[in-house]
C-alpha atoms as a PDB file:
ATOM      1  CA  UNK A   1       0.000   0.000   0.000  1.00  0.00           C
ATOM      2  CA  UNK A   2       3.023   2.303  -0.955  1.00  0.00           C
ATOM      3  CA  UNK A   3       0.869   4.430  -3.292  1.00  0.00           C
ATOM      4  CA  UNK A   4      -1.304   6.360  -0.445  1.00  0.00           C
ATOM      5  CA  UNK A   5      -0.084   9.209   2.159  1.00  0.00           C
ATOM      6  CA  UNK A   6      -1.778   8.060   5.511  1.00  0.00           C
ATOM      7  CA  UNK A   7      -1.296  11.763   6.398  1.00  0.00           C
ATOM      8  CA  UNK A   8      -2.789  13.846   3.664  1.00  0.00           C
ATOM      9  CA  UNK A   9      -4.834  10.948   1.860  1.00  0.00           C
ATOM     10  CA  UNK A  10      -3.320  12.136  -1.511  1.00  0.00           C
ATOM     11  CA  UNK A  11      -3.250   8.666  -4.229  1.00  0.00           C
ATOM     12  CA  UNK A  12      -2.912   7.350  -7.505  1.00  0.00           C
ATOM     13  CA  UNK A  13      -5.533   9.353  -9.980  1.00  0.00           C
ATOM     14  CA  UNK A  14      -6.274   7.655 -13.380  1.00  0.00           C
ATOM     15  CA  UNK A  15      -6.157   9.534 -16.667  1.00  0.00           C
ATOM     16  CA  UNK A  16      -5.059   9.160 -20.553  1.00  0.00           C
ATOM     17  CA  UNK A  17      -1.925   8.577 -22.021  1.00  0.00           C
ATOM     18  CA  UNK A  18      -2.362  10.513 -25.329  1.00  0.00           C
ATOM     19  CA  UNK A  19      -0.021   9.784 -28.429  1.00  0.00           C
ATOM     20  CA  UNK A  20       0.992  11.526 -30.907  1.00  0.00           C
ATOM     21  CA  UNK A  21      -1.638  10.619 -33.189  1.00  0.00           C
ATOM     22  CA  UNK A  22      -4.082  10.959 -30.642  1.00  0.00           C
ATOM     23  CA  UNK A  23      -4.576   7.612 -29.650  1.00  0.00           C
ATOM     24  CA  UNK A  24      -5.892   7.037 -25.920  1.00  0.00           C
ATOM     25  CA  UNK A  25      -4.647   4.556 -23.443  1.00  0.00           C
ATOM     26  CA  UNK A  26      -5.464   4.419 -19.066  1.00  0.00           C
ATOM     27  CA  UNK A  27      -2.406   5.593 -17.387  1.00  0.00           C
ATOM     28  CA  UNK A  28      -1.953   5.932 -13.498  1.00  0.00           C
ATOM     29  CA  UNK A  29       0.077   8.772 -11.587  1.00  0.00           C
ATOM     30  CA  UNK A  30       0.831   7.615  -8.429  1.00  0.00           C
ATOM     31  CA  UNK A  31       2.052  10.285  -5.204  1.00  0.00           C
ATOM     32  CA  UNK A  32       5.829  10.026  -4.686  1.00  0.00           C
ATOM     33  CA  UNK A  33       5.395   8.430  -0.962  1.00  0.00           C
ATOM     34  CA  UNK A  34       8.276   7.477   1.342  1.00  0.00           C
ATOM     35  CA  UNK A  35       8.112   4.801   4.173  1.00  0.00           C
ATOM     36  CA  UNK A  36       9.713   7.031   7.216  1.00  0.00           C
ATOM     37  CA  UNK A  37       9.853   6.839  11.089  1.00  0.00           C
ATOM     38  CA  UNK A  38       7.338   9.913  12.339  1.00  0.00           C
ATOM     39  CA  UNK A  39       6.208  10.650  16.017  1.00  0.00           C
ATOM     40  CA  UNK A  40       2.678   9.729  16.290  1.00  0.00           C
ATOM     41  CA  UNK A  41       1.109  10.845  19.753  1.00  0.00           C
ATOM     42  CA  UNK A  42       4.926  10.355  20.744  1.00  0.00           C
ATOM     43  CA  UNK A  43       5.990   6.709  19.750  1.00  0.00           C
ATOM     44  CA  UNK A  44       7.622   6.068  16.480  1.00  0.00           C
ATOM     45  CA  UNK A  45       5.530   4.831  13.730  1.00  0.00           C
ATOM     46  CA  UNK A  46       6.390   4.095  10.033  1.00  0.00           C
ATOM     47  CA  UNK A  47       4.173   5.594   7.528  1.00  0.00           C
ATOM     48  CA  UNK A  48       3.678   5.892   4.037  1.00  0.00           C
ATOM     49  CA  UNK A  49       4.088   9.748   3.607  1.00  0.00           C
ATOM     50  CA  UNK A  50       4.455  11.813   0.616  1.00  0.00           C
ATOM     51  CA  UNK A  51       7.667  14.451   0.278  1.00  0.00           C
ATOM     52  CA  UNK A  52       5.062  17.571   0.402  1.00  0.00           C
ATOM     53  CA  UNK A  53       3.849  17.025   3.497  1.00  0.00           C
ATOM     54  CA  UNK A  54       7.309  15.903   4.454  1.00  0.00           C
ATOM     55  CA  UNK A  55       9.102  18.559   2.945  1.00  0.00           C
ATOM     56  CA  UNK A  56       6.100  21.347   4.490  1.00  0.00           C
ATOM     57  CA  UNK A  57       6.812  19.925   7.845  1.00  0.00           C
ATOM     58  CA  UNK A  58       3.180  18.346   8.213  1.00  0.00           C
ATOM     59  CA  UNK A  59       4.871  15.020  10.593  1.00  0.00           C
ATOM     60  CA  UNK A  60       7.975  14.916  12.523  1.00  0.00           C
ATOM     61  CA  UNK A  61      10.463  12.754  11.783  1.00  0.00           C
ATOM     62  CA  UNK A  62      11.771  10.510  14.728  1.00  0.00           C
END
């Protein structure tokens, strides 16, 4: 489950991969998560976090 932040809920949306002649296929993008060590009511946890809300300071790292 390495395609879901557990702290902002932000996963893989669905779309078209559109070629050159036009020609639609389903494509995924999927968040660019991380499995870290956060503080989590002050025990260490690993979660699945994205690098926003790791990089806008939205968990602490242990």
């Amino acid at each position: 489950m390495g395609k879901f932040c557990e702290v902002c809920h932000k996963g893989v949306v669905s779309g078209n991969s559109v070629s050159h002649s036009n020609h639609k296929t389903r494509r995924t993008w999927a968040p660019n998560t991380q499995r870290v060590r956060v503080n989590v009511n002050g025990t260490p946890t690993r979660m699945y976090v994205c690098t926003r809300c790791l990089r806008s300071g939205k968990v602490e790292r242990v």
